[in-house]
Protein backbone atom coordinates (compact mmCIF):
# COMPACT_ATOMS: atom_id res chain seq x y z
CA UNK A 1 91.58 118.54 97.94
CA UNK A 2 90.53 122.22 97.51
CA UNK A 3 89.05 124.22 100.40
CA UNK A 4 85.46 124.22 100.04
CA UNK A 5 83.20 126.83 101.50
CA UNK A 6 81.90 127.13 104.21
CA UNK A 7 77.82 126.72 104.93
CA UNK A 8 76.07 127.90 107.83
CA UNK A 9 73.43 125.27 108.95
CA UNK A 10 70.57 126.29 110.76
CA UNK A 11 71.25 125.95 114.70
CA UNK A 12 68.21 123.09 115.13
CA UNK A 13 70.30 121.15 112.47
CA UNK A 14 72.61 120.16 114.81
CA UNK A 15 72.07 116.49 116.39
CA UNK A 16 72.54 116.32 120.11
CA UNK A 17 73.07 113.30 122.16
CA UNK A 18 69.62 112.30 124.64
CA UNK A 19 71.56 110.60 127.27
CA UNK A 20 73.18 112.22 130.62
CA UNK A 21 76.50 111.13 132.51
CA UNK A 22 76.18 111.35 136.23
CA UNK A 23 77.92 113.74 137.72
CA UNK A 24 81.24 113.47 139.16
CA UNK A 25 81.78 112.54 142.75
CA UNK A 26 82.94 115.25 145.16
CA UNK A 27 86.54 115.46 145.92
CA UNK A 28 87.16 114.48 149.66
CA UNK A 29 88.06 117.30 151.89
CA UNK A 30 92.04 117.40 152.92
CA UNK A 31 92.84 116.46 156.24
CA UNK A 32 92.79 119.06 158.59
CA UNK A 33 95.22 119.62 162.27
CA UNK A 34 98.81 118.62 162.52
CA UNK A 35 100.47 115.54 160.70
CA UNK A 36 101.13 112.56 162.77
CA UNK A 37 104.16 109.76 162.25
CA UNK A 38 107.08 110.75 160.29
CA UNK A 39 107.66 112.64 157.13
CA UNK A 40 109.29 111.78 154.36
CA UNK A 41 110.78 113.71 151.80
CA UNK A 42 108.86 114.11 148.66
CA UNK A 43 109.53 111.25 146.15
CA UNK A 44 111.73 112.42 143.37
CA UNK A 45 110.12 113.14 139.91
CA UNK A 46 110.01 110.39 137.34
CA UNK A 47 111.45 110.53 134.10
CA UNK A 48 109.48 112.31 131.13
CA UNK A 49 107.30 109.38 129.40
CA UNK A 50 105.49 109.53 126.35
CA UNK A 51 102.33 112.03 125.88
CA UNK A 52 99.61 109.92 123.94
CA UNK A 53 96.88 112.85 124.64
CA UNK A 54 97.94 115.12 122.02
CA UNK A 55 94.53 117.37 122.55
CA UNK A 56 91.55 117.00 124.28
CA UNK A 57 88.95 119.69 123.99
CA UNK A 58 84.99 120.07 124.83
CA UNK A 59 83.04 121.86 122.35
CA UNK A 60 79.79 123.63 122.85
CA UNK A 61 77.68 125.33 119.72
CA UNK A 62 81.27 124.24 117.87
CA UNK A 63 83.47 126.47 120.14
CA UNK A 64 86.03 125.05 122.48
CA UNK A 65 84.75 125.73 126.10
CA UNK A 66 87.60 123.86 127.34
CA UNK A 67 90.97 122.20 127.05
CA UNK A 68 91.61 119.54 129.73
CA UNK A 69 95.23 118.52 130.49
CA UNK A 70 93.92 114.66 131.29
CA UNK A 71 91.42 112.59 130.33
CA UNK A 72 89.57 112.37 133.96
CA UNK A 73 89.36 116.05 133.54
CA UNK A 74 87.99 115.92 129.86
CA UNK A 75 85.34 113.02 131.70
CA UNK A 76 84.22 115.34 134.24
CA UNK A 77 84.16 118.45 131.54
CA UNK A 78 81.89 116.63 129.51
CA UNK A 79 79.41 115.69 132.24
CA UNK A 80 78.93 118.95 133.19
CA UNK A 81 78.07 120.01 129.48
CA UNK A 82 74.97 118.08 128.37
CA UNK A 83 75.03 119.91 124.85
CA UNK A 84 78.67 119.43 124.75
CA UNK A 85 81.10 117.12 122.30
CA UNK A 86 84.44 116.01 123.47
CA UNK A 87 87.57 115.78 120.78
CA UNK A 88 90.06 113.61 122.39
CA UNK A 89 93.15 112.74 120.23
CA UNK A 90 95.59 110.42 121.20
CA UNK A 91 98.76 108.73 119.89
CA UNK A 92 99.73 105.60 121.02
CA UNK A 93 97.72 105.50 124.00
CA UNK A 94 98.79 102.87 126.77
CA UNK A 95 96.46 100.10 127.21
CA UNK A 96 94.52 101.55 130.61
CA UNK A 97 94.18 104.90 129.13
CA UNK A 98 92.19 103.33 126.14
CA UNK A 99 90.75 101.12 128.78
CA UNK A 100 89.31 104.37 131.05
CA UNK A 101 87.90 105.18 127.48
CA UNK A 102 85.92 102.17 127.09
CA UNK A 103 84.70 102.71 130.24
CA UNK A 104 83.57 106.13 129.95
CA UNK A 105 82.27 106.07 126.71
CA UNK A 106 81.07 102.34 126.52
CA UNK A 107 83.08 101.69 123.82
CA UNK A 108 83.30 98.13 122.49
CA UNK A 109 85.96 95.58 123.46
CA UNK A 110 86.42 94.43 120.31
CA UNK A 111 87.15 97.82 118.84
CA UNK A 112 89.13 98.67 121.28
CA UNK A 113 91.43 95.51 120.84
CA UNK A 114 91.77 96.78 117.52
CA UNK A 115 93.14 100.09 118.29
CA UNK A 116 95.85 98.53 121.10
CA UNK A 117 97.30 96.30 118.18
CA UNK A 118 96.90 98.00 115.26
CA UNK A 119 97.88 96.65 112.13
CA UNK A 120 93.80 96.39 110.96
CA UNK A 121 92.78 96.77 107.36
CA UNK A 122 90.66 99.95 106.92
CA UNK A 123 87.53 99.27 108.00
CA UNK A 124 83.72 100.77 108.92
CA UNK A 125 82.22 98.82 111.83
CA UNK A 126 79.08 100.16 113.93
CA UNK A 127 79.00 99.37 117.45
CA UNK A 128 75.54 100.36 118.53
CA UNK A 129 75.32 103.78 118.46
CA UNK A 130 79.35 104.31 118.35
CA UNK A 131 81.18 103.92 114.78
CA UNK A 132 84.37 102.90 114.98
CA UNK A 133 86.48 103.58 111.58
CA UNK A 134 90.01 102.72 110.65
CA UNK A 135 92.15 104.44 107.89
CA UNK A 136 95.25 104.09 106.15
CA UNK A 137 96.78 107.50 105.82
CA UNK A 138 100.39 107.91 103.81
CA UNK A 139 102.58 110.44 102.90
CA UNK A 140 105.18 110.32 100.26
CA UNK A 141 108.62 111.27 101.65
CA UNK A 142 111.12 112.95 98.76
CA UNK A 143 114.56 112.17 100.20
CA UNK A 144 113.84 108.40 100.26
CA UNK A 145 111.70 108.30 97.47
CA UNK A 146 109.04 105.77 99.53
CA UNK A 147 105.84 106.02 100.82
CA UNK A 148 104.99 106.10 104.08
CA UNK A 149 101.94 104.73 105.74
CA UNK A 150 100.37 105.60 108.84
CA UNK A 151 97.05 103.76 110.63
CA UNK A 152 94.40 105.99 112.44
CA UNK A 153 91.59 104.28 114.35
CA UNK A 154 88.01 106.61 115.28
CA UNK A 155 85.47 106.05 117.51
CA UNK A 156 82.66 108.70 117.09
CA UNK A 157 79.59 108.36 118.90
CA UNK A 158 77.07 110.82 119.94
CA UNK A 159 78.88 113.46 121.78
CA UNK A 160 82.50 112.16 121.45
CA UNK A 161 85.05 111.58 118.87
CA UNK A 162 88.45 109.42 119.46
CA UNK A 163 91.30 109.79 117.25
CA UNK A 164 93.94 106.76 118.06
CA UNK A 165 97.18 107.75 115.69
CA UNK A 166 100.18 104.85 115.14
CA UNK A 167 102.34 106.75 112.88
CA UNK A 168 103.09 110.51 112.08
CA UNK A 169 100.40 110.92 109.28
CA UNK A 170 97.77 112.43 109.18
CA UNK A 171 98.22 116.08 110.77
CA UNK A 172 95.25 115.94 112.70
CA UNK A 173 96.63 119.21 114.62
CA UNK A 174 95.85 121.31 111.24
CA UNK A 175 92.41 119.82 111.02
CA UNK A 176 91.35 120.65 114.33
CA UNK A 177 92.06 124.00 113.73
CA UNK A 178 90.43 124.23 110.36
CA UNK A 179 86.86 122.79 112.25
CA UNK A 180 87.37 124.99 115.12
CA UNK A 181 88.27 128.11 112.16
CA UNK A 182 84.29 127.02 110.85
CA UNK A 183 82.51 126.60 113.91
CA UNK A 184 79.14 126.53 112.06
CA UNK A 185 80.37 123.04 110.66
CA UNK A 186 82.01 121.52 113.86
CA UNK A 187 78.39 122.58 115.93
CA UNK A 188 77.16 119.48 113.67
CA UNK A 189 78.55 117.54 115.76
CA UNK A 190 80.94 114.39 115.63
CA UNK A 191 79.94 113.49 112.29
CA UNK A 192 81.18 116.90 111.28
CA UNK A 193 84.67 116.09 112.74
CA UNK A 194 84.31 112.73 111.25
CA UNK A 195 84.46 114.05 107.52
CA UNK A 196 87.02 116.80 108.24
CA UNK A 197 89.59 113.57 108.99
CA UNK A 198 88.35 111.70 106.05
CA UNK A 199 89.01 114.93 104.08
CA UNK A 200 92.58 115.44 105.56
CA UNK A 201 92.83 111.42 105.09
CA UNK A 202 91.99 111.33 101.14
CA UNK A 203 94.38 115.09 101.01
CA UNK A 204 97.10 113.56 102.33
CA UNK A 205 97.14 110.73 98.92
CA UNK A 206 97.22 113.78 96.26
CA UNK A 207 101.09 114.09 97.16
CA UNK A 208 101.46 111.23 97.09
CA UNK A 209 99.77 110.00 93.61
CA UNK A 210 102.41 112.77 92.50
CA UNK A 211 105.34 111.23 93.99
CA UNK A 212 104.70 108.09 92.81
CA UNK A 213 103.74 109.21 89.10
CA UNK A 214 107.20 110.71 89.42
CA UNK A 215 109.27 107.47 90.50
CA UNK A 216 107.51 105.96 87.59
CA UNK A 217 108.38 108.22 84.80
CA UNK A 218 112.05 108.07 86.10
CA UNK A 219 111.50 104.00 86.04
CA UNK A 220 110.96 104.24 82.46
CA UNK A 221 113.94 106.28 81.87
CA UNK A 222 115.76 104.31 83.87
CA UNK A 223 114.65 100.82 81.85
CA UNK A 224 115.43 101.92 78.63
CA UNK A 225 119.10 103.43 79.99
CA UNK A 226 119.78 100.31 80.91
CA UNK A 227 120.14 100.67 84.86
CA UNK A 228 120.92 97.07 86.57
CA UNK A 229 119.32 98.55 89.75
CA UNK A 230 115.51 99.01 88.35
CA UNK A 231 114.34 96.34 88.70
CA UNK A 232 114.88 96.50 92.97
CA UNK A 233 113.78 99.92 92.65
CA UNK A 234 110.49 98.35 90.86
CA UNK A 235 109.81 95.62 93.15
CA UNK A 236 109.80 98.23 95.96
CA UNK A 237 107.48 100.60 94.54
CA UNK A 238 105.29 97.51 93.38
CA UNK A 239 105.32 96.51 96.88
CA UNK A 240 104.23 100.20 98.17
CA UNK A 241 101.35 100.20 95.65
CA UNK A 242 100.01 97.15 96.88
CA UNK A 243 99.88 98.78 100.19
CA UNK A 244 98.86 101.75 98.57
CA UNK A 245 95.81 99.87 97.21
CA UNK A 246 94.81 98.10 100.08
CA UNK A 247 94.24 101.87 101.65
CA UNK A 248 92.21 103.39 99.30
CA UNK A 249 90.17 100.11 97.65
CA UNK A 250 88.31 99.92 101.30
CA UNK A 251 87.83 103.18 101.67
CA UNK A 252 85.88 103.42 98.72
CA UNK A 253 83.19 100.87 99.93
CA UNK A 254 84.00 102.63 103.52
CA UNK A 255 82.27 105.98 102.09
CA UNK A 256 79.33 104.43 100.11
CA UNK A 257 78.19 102.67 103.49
CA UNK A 258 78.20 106.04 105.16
CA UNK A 259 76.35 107.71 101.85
CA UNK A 260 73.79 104.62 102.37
CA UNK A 261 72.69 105.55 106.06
CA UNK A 262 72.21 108.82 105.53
CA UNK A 263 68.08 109.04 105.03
CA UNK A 264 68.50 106.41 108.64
CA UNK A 265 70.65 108.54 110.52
CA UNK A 266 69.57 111.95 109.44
CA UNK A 267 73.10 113.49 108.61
CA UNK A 268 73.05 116.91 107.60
CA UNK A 269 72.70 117.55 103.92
CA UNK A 270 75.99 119.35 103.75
CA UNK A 271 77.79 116.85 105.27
CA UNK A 272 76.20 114.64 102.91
CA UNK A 273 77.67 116.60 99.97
CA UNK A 274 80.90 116.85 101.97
CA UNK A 275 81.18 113.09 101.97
CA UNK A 276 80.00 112.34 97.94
CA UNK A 277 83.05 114.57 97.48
CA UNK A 278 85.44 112.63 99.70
CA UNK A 279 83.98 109.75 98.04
CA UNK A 280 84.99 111.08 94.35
CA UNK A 281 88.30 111.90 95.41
CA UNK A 282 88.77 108.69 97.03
CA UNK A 283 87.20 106.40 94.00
CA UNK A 284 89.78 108.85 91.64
CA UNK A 285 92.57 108.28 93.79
CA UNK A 286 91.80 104.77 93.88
CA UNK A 287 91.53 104.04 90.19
CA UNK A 288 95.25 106.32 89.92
CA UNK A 289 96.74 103.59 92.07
CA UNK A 290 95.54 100.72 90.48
CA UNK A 291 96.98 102.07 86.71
CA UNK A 292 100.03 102.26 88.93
CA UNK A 293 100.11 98.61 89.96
CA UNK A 294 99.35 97.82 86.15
CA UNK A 295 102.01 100.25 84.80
CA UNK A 296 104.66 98.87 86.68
CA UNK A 297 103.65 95.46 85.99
CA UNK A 298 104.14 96.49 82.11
CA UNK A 299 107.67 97.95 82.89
CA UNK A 300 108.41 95.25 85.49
CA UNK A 301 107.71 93.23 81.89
CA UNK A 302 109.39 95.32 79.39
CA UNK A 303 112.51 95.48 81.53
CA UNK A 304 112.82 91.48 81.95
CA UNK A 305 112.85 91.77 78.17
CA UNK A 306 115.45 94.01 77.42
CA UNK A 307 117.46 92.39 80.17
CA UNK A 308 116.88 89.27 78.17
CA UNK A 309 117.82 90.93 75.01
CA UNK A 310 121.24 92.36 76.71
CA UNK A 311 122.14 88.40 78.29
CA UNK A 312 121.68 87.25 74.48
CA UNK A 313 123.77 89.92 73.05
CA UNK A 314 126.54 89.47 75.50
CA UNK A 315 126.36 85.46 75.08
CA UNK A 316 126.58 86.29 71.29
CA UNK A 317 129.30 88.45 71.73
CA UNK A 318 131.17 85.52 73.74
CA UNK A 319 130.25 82.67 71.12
CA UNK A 320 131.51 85.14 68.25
CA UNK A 321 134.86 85.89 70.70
CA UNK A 322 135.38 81.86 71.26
CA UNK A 323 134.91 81.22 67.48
CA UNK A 324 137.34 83.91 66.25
CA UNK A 325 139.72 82.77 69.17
CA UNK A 326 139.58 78.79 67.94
CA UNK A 327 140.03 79.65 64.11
CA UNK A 328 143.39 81.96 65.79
CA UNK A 329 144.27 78.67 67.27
CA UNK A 330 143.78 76.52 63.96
CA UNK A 331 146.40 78.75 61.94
CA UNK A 332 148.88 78.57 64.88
CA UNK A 333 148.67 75.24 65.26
CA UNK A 334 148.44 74.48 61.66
CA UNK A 335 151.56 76.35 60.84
CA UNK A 336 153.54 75.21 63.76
CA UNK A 337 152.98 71.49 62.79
CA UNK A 338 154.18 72.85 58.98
CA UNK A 339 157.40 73.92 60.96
CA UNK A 340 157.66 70.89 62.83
CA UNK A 341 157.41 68.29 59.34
CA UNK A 342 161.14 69.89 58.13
CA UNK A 343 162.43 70.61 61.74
CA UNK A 344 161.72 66.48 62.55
CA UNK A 345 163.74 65.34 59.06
CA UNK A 346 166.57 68.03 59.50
CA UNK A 347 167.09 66.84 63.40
CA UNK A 348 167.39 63.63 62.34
CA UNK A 349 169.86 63.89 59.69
CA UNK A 350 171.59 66.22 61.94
CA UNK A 351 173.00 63.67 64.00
CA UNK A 352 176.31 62.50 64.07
CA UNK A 353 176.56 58.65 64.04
CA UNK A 354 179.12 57.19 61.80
CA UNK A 355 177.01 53.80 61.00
CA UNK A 356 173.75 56.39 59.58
CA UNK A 357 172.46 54.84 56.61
CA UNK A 358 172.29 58.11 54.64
CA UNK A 359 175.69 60.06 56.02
CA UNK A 360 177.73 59.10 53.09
CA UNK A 361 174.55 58.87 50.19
CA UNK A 362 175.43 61.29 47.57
CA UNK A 363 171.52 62.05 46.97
CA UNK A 364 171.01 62.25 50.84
CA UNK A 365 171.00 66.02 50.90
CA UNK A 366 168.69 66.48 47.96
CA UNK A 367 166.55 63.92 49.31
CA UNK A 368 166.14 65.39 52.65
CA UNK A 369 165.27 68.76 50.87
CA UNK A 370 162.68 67.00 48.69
CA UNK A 371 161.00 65.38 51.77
CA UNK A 372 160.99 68.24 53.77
CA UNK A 373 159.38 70.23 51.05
CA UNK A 374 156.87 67.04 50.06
CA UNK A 375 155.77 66.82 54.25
CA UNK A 376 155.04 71.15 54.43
CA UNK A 377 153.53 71.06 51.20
CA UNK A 378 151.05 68.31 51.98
CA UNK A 379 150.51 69.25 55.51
CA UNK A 380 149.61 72.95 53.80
CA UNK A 381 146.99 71.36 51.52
CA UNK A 382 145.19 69.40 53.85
CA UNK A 383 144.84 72.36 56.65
CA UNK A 384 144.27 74.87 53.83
CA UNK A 385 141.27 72.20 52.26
CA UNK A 386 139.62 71.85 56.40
CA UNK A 387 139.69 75.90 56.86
CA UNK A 388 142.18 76.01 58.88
CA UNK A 389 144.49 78.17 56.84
């Protein structure tokens, strides 16, 4: 998506949450005078674990005021700025940490569930005055050819907005710094923030629409060359679109329920043309995938056919092999059992018994000749009248 520019909103368009958090207890006071009982040695570090807080920041008129390293520090931050908005993003937060989040921001069990498992269909659910959204971003990565796909839960609510990340896509990093590089748009508030990561969200499909349109026209080359691994190749990239689909077909309804509140929530009017372009790029992207499902449903098709077409011809090829192979073996065999007609008479007239009927017949000789000639010239007709010579 191109990089639109930027507005500057009157100051008294910005919306501002009404309610206060108390403030945060005092610290106790260390103990003072000499330590009593034995001391131990300091406890030796743990190992490095995981970092889900990738950023937290409080913002005030759309400027970071702060950057707290934990979340009980981003708590007590925000208390202390009334007019302030917190930007918390996390990736794959640990169950209490999400938990301390509910608390704090009276966020909704259910929603919260949904962000420890993950694995949710995209999704716009309001929560009383918190809106909890979940996307499906992807990325398409060249030296597999495959697309990736990453799930991103969001709680916004009046002065907050949670980012929960399972997977490496979207860079939210990038659009942080592109709201806090146009702090006339982030001083709208959450909702600002809100349609910067739908933006990034519905950018992130462009490359891959491109990838995929790629794969595809090298499918079709690869059909017609007569590759015996397309048709894996296709069930794979079916498979992706599917997924594909069932990321951008929500989202699509996702953005038309935000368009329909709003006159009831009073969003800004350039958000509101910030969002009917998400929306158009989303509905595009949308209708791209689903020509993809049906194009490779066609080649998925066309290729079952010509691999049909190939099985005949070889089977042909076979049948015309066996037939030219048993007409081979009908003149051997016909010609061997010519041979064998005069080879039979002269064997038996060959033998040397004094009592043969035909040893001392002067037309024996003659007669053999005759017979032998009679037998090959008969057994010649009959194979020559069937074909077989």
């Amino acid at each position: 998506m191109s990089e639109r520019p930027d507005r500057r909103p009157s100051p008294s368009a910005a919306k501002r949450s009404g309610w206060r958090r108390p403030a945060a207890p005092a610290a106790a006071a260390p103990p003072t005078g000499p330590p009593t009982g034995p001391q131990r040695a300091p406890a030796a570090a743990p190992p490095p674990e995981h970092r889900s807080v990738i950023d937290s920041a409080v913002y005030r008129d759309g400027r970071r005021i702060a950057s707290p390293a934990t979340l009980a520090e981003t708590f007590r931050q925000l208390r202390e700025e009334p007019d302030g908005m917190a930007w918390i993003g996390l990736h794959r937060p640990t169950e209490p940490e999400l938990h301390s989040l509910a608390a704090e921001f009276n966020l909704h069990e259910l929603a919260v569930e949904d962000a420890l498992e993950a694995h949710q269909r995209p999704k716009l659910e309001r929560y009383g005055d918190t809106l909890f959204v979940v996307l499906r971003a992807a990325r398409y990565l060249d030296a597999q050819e495959e697309v990736d796909f990453a799930e991103l839960h969001i709680f916004v609510g009046p002065d907050f907005l949670i980012t929960v990340r399972h997977g490496g896509a979207p860079d939210l990093s990038a659009v942080r710094r592109r709201m806090e590089g146009n702090p006339e748009l982030l001083s709208l508030g959450p909702e600002a923030a809100l349609y910067a990561i739908l933006d990034a969200v519905v950018d992130g499909y462009a490359p891959v629409v491109e990838g995929v349109q790629t794969d595809i026209d090298e499918i079709e080359t690869e059909v017609f060359r007569g590759d015996p691994a397309v048709s894996r190749r296709i069930y794979e990239l079916s498979r992706e679109m599917v997924e594909f689909q069932r990321a951008t077909r929500p989202l699509v309804g996702m953005l038309h329920g935000l368009m329909a509140g709003f006159a009831k929530y009073g969003t800004d009017e350039e958000l509101q043309r910030y969002l009917r372009d998400v929306a158009d790029h989303v509905t595009h992207t949308s209708e791209r995938v689903d020509g993809f499902r049906q194009a490779l449903t066609e080649i998925l098709t066309v290729n079952a056919t010509l691999v049909s077409q190939q099985q005949n011809a070889e089977m042909r090829a076979l049948a015309e092999a066996g037939f030219e192979q048993n007409e081979e073996i009908k003149k051997i065999s016909s010609w061997a059992a010519i041979l064998f007609a005069p080879t039979l008479v002269g064997t038996i007239y060959g033998m040397n018994f004094e009592t043969m009927p035909e040893l001392h017949w002067a037309a024996g000789y003659p007669f053999a000749i005759m017979l032998m000639a009679v037998v090959c010239t008969s057994l010649y007709v009959i194979f020559k009248k069937r074909d077989w010579l």
